[in-house]
C-alpha atoms as a PDB file:
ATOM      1  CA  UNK A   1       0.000   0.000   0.000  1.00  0.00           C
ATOM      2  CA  UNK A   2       0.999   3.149  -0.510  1.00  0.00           C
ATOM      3  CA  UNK A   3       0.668   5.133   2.747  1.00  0.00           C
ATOM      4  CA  UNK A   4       2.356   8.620   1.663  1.00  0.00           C
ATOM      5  CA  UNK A   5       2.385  10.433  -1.996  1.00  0.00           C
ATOM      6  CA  UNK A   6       4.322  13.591  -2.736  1.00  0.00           C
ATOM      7  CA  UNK A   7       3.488  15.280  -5.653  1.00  0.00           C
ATOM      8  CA  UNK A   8       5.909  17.698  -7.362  1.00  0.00           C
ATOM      9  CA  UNK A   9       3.385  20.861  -8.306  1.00  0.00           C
ATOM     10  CA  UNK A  10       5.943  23.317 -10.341  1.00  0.00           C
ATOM     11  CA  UNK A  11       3.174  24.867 -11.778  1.00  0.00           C
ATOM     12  CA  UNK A  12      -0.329  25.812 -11.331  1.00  0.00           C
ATOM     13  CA  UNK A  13      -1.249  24.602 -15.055  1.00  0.00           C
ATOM     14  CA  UNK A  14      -0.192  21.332 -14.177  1.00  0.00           C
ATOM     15  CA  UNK A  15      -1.485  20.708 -10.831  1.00  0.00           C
ATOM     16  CA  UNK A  16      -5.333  19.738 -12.025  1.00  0.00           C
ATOM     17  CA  UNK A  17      -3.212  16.869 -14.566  1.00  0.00           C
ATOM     18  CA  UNK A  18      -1.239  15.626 -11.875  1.00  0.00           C
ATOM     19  CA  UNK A  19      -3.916  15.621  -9.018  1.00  0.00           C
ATOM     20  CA  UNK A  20      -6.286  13.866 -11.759  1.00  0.00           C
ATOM     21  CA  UNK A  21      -3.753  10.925 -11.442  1.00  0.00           C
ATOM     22  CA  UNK A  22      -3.090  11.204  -7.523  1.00  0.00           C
ATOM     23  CA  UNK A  23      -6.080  11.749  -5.862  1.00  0.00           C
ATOM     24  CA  UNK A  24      -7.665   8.041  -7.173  1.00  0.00           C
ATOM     25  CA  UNK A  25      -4.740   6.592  -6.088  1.00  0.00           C
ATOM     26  CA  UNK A  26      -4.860   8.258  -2.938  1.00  0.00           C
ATOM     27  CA  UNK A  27      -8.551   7.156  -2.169  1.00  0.00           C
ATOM     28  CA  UNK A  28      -8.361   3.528  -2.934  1.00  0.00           C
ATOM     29  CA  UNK A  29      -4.961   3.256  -0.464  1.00  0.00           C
ATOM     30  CA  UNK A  30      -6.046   6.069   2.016  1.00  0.00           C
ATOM     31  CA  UNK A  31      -3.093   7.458   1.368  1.00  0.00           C
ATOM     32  CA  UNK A  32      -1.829  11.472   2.416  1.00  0.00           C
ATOM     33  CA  UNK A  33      -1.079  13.447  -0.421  1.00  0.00           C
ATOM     34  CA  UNK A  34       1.455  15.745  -0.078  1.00  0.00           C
ATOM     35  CA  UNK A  35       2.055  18.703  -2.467  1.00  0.00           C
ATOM     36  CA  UNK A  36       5.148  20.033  -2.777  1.00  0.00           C
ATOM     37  CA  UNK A  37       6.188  23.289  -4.815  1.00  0.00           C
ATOM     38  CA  UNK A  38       9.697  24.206  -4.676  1.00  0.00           C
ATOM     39  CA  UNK A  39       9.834  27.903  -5.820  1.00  0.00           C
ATOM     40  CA  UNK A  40      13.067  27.949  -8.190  1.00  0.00           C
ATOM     41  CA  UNK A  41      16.285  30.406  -6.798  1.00  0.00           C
ATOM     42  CA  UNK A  42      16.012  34.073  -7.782  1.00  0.00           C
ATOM     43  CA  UNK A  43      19.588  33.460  -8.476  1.00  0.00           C
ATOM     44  CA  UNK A  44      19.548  30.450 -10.469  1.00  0.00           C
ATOM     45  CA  UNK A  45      21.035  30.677 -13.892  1.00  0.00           C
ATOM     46  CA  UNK A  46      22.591  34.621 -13.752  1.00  0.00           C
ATOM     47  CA  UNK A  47      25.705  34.763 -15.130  1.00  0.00           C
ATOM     48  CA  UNK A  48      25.763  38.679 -15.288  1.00  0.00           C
ATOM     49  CA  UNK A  49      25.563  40.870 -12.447  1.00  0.00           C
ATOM     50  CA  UNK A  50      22.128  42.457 -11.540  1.00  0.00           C
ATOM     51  CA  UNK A  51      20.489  44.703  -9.994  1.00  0.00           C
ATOM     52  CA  UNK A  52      18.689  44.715  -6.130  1.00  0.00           C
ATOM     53  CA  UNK A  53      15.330  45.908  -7.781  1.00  0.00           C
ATOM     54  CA  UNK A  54      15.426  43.481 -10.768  1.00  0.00           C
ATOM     55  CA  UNK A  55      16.195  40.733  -7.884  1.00  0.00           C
ATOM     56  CA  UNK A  56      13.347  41.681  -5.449  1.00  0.00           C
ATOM     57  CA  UNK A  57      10.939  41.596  -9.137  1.00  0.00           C
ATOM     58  CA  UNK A  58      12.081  38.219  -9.696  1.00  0.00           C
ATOM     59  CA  UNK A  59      11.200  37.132  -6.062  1.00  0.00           C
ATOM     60  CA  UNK A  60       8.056  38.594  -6.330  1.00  0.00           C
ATOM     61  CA  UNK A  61       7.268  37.119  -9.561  1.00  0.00           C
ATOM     62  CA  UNK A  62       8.115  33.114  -8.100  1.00  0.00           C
ATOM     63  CA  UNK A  63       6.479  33.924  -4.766  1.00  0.00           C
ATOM     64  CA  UNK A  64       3.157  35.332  -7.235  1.00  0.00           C
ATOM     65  CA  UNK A  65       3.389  31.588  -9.056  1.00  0.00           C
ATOM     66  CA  UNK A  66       3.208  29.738  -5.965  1.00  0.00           C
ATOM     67  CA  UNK A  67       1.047  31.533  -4.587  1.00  0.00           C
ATOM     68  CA  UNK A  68      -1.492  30.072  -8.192  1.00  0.00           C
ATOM     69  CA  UNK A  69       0.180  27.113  -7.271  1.00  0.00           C
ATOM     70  CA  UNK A  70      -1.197  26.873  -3.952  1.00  0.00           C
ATOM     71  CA  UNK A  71      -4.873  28.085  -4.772  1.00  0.00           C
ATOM     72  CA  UNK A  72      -5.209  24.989  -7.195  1.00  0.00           C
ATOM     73  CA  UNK A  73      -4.058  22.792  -4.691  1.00  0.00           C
ATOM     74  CA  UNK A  74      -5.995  23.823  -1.953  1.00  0.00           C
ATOM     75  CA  UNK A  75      -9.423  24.042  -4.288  1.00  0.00           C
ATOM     76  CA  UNK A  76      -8.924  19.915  -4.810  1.00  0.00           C
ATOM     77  CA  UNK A  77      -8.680  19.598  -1.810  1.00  0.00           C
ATOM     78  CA  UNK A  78     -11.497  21.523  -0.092  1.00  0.00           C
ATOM     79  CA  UNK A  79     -13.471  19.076  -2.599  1.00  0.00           C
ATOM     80  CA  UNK A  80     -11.863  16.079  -1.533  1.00  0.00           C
ATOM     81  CA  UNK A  81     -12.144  13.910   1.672  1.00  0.00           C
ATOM     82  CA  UNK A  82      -8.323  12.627   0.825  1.00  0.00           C
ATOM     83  CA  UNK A  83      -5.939  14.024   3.891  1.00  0.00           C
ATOM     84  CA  UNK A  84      -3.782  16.632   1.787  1.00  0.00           C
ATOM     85  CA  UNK A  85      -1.070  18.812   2.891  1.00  0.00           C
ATOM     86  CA  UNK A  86       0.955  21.673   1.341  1.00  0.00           C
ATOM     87  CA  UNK A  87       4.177  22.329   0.983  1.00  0.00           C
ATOM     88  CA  UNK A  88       6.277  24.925  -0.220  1.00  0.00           C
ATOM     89  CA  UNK A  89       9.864  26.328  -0.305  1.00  0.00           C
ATOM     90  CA  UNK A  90      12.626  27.938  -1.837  1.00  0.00           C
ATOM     91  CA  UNK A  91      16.158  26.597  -1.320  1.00  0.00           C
ATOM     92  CA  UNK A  92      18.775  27.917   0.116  1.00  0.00           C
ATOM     93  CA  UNK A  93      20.874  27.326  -2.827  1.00  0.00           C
ATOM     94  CA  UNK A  94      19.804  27.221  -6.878  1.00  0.00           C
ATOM     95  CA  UNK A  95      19.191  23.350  -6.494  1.00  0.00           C
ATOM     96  CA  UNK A  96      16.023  22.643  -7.272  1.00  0.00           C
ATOM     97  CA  UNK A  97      16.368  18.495  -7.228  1.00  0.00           C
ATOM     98  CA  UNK A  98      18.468  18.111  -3.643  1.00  0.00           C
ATOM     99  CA  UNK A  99      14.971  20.486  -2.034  1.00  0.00           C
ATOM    100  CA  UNK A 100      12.544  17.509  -3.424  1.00  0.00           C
ATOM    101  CA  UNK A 101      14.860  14.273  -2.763  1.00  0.00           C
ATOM    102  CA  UNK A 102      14.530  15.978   0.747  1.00  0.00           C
ATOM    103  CA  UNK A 103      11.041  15.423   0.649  1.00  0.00           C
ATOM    104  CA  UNK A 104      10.909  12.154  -0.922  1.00  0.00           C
ATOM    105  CA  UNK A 105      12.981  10.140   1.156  1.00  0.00           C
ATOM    106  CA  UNK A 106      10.021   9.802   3.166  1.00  0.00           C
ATOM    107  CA  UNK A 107       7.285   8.981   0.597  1.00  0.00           C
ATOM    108  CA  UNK A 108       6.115   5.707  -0.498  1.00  0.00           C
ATOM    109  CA  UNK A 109       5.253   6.970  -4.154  1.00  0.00           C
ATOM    110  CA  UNK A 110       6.309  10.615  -5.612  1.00  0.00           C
ATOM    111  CA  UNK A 111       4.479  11.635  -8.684  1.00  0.00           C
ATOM    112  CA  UNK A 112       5.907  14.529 -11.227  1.00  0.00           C
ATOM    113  CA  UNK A 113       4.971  15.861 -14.711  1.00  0.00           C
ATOM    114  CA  UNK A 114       6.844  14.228 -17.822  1.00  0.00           C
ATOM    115  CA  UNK A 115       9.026  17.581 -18.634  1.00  0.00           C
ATOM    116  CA  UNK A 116       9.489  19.288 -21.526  1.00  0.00           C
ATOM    117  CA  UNK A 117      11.904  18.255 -24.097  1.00  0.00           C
ATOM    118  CA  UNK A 118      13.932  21.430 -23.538  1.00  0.00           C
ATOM    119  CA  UNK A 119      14.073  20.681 -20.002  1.00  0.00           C
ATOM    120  CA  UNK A 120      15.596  17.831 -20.183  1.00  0.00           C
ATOM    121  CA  UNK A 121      19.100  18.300 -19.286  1.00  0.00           C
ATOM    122  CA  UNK A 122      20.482  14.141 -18.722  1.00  0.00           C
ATOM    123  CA  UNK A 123      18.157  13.651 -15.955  1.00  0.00           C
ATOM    124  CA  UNK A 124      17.855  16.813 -14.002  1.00  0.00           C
ATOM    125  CA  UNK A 125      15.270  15.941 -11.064  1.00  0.00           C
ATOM    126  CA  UNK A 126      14.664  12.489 -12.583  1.00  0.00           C
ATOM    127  CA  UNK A 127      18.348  11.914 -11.796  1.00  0.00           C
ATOM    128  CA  UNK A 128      18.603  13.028  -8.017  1.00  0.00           C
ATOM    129  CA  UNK A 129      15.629  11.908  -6.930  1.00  0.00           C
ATOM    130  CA  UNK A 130      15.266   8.080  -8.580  1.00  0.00           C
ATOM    131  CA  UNK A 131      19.134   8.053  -7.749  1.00  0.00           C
ATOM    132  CA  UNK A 132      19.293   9.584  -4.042  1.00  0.00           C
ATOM    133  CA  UNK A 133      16.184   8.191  -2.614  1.00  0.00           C
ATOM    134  CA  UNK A 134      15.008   4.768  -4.373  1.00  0.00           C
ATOM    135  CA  UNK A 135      11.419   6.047  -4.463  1.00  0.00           C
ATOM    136  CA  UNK A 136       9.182   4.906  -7.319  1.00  0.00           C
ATOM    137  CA  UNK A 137       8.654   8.181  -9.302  1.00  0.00           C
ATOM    138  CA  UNK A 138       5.383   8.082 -11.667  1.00  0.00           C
ATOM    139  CA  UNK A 139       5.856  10.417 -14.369  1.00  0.00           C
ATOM    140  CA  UNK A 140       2.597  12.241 -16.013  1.00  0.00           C
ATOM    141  CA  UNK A 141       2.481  12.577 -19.409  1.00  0.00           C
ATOM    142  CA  UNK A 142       2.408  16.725 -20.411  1.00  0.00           C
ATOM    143  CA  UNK A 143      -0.548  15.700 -22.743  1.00  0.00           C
ATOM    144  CA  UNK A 144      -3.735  14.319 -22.227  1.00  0.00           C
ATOM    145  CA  UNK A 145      -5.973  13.191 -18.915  1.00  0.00           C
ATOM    146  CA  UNK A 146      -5.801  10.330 -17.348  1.00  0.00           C
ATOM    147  CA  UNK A 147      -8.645   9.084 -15.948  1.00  0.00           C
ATOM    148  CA  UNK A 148      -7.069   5.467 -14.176  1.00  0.00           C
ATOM    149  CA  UNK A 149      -3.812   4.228 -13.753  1.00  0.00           C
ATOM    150  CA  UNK A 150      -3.024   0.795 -13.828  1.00  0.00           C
ATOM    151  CA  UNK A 151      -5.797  -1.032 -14.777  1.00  0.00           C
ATOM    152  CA  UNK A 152      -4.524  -2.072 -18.063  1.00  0.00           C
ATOM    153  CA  UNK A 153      -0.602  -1.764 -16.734  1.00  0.00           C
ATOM    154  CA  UNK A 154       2.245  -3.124 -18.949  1.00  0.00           C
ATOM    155  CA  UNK A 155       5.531  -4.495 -16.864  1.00  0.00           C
ATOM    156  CA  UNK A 156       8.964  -4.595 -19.074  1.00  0.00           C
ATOM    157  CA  UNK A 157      11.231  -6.606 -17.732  1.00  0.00           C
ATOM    158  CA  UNK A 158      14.668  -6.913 -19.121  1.00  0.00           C
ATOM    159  CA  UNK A 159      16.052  -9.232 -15.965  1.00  0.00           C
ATOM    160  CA  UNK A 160      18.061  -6.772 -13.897  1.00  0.00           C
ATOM    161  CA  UNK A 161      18.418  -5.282 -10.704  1.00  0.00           C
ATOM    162  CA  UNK A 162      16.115  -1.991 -12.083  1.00  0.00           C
ATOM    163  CA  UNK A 163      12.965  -4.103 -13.404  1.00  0.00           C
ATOM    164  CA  UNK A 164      12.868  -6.242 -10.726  1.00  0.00           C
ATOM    165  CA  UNK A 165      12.622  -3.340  -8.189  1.00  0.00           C
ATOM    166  CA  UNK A 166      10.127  -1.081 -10.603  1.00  0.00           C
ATOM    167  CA  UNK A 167       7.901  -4.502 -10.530  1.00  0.00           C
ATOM    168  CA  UNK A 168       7.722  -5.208  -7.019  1.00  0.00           C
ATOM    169  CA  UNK A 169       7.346  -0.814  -6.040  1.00  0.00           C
ATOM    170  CA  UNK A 170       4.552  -1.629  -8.562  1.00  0.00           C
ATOM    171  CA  UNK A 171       2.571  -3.799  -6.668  1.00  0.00           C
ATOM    172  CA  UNK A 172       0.027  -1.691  -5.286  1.00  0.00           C
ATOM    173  CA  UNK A 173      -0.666  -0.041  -8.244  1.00  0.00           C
ATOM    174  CA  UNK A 174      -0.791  -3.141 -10.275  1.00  0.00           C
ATOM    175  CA  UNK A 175      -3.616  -4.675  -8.087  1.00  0.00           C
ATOM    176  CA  UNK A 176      -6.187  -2.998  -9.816  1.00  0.00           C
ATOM    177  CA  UNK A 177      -5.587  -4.817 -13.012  1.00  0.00           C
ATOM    178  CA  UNK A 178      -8.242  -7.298 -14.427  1.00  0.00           C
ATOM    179  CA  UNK A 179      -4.594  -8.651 -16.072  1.00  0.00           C
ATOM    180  CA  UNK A 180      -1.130  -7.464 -15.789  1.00  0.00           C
ATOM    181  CA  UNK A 181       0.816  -7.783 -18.984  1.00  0.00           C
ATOM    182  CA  UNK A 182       4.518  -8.837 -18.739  1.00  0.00           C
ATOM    183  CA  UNK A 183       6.635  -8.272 -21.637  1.00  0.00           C
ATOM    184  CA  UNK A 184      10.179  -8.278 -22.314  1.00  0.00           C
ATOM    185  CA  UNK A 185      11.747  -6.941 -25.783  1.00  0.00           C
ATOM    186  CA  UNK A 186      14.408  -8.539 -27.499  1.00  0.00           C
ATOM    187  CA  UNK A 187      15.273 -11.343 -24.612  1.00  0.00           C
ATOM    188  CA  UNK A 188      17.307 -13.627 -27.061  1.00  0.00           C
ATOM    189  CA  UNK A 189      20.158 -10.255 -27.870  1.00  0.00           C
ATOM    190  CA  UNK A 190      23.105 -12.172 -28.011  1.00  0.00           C
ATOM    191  CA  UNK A 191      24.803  -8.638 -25.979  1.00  0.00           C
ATOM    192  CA  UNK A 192      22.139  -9.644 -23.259  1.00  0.00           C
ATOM    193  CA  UNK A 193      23.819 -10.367 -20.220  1.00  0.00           C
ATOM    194  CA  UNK A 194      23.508 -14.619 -19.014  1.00  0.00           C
ATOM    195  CA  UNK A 195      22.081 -15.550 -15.816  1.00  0.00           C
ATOM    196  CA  UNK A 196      19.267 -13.147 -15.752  1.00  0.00           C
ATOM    197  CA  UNK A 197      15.737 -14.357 -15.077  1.00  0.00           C
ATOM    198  CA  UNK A 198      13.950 -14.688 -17.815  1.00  0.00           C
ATOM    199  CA  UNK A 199      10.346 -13.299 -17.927  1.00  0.00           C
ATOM    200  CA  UNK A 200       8.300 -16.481 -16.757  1.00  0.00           C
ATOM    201  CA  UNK A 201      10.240 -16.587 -13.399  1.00  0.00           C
ATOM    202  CA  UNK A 202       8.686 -12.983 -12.952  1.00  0.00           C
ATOM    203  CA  UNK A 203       5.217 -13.971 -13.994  1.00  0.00           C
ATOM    204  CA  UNK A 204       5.232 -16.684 -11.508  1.00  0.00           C
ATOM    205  CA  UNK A 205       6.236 -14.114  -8.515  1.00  0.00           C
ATOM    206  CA  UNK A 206       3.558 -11.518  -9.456  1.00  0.00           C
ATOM    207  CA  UNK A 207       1.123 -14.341  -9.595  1.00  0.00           C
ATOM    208  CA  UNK A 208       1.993 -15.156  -6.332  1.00  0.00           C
ATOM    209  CA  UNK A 209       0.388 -11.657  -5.272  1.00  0.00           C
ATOM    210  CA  UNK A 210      -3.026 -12.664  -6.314  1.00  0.00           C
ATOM    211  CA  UNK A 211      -2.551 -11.055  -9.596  1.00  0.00           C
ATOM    212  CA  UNK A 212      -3.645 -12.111 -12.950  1.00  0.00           C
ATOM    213  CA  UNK A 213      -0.227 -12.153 -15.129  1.00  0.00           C
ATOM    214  CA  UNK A 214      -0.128 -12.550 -19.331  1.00  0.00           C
ATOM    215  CA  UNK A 215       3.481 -12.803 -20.410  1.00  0.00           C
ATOM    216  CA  UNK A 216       4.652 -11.583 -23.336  1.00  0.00           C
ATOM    217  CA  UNK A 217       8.033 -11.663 -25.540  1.00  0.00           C
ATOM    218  CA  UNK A 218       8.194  -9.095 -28.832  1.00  0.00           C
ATOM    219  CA  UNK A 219      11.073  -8.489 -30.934  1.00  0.00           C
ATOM    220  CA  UNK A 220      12.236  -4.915 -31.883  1.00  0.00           C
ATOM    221  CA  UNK A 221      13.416  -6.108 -35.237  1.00  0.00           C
ATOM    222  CA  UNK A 222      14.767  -3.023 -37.261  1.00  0.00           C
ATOM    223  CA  UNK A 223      13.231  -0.676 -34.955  1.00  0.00           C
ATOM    224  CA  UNK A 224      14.781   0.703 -31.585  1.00  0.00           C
ATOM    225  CA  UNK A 225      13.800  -0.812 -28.975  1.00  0.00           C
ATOM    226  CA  UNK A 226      12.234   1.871 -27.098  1.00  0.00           C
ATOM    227  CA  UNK A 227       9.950   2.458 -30.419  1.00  0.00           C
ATOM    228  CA  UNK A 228       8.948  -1.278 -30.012  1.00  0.00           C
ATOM    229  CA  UNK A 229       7.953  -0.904 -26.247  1.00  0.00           C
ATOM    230  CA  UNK A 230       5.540   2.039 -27.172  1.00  0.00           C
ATOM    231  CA  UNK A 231       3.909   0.269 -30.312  1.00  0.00           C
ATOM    232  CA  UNK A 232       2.764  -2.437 -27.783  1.00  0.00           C
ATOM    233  CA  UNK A 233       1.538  -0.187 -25.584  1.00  0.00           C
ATOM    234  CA  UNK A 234      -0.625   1.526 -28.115  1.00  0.00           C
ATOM    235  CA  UNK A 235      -1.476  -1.886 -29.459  1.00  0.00           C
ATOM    236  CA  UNK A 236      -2.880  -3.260 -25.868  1.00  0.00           C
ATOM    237  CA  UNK A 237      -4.586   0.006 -25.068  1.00  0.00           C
ATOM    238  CA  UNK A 238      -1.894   0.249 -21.668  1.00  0.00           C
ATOM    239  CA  UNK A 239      -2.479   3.039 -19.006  1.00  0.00           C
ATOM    240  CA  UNK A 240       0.603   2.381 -17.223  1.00  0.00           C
ATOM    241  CA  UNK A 241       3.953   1.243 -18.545  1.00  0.00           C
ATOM    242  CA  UNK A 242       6.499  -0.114 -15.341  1.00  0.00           C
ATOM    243  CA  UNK A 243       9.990   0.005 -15.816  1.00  0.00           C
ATOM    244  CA  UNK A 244      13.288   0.265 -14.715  1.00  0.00           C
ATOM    245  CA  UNK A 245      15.662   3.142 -14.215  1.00  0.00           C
ATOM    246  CA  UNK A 246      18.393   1.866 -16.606  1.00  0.00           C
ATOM    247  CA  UNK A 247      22.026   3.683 -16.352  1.00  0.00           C
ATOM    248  CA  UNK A 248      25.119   2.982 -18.483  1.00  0.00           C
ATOM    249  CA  UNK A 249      27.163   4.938 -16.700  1.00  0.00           C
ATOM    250  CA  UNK A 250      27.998   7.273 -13.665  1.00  0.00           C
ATOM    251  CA  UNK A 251      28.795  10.545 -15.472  1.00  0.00           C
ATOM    252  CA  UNK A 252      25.541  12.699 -14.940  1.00  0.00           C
ATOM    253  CA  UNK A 253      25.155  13.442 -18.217  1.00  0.00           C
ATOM    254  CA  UNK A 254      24.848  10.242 -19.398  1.00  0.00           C
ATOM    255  CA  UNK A 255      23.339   8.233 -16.408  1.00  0.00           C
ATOM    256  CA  UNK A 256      19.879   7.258 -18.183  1.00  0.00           C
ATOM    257  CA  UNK A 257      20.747   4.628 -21.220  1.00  0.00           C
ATOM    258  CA  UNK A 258      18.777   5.044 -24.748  1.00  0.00           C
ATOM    259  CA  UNK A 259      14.902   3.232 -23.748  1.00  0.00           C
ATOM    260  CA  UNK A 260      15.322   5.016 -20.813  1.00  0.00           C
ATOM    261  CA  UNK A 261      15.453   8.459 -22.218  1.00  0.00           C
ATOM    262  CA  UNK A 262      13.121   7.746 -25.174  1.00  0.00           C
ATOM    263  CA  UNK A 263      10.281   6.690 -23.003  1.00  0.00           C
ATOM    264  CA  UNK A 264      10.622   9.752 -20.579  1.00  0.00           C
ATOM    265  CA  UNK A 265      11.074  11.673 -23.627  1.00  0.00           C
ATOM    266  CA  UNK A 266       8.410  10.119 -25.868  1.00  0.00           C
ATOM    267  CA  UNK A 267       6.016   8.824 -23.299  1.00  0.00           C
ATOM    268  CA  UNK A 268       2.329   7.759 -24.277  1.00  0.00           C
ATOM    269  CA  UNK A 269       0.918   6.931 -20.982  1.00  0.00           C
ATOM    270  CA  UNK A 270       2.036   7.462 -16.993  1.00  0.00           C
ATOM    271  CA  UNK A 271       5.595   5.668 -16.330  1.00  0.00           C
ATOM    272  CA  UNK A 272       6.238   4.335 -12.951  1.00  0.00           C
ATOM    273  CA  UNK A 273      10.263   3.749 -13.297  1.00  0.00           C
ATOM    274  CA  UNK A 274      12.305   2.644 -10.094  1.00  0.00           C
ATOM    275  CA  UNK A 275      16.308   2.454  -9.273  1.00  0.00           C
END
């Protein structure tokens, strides 16, 4: 069960997207939602000097957007019975991620918009917080509404470390599901690492949870692999994909390996990814 959901509200646009997602989720575990907007540094990306009066505009400006921020989140939940709390603050330094891993650390589930594609900087707040905390962090798409999550969920397993935790965090969300489709692309890659379990041995522990399990293997063929994961979710109608957090290396910049990036990129439905 989930027992404790932050949300990540940057801005009051999104919050009525996000909360669409939370607050069901919330209800059926009786969970407390926590919303959390972390009002970016007045001094974050300056590289000139400036001066005191342009500063105090800028501080007035953020303090204006959470304030919009705020007044959304409190309207949902004057018309919700779901225990809700609000958070807000600005960090001491320009670090946006290190003031929400704070936060998370002691969450069960923390939920954040997909971001734009020219905020994506190799990870950003995806990195910190899936890296510092081992939370499960389900991302929202920027488009669309989504009306339930993870009654028609999709698991891909690959056999490591990453897919086997983002299955298991799943578990609460994936007991909704009439069935739970397991797939894993591509399982026969000669590059695949040996001694991995294979996709059956997975089905067989989800099963174990009282859930209905399908099993599936698909092939990417001439197409990336990534592209092959979100024609089958189009094809099965999925509201949820579940993945891992899959990293080819420790340099920041290029922590998140290529289906990684794609999906957060390219993303068709919410993505609950784990570390």
């Amino acid at each position: 069960m989930y027992r404790t959901i932050l949300v990540c509200l940057d801005s009051a646009e999104r919050v009525d997207r996000l909360l669409d997602v939370v607050l069901p989720i919330a209800e059926k575990h009786a969970a407390h939602v926590v919303g959390l907007h972390v009002t970016p540094s007045a001094l974050a990306d300056l590289a000139t000097e400036i001066s005191v009066e342009y500063l105090e505009e800028t501080r007035k400006s953020l303090r204006h957007a959470a304030d919009a921020v705020r007044a959304a989140f409190e309207a949902r939940a004057a018309a919700t019975d779901v225990s809700m709390e609000w958070r807000c603050e600005e960090p001491v330094a320009p670090d946006y991620a290190r003031a929400v891993t704070r936060h998370a650390l002691c969450a069960d589930l923390v939920v954040v918009a997909q971001s734009h594609t020219s905020e994506w900087y190799g990870g950003g707040l995806v990195t910190d917080v899936l890296f510092e905390t081992g939370r499960p962090i389900l991302f929202v798409p920027r488009e669309g509404r989504y009306a339930t999550v993870g009654e028609r969920p999709v698991v891909a397993w690959n056999g490591t470390r990453e897919s086997a935790r983002a299955a298991f965090d799943a578990i609460p969300l994936l007991s909704a599901a009439e069935l739970v489709r397991v797939i894993a692309v591509d399982p026969h890659r000669s590059d695949a690492k040996t001694g991995l379990a294979p996709v059956g041995d997975l089905a067989a522990a989800l099963a174990r949870h009282g859930l209905k399990i399908e099993q599936n293997i698909t092939h990417s063929g001439e197409i990336a692999v990534a592209d092959a994961l979100l024609n089958y979710l189009a094809d099965v109608g999925a509201d949820l994909l579940v993945m891992g957090c899959y990293g080819h290396s420790r340099i920041r910049e290029m922590l998140f390996g290529g289906v990684t990036r794609k999906i957060l990129q390219q993303m068709t439905a919410p993505v609950l990814m784990s570390r």
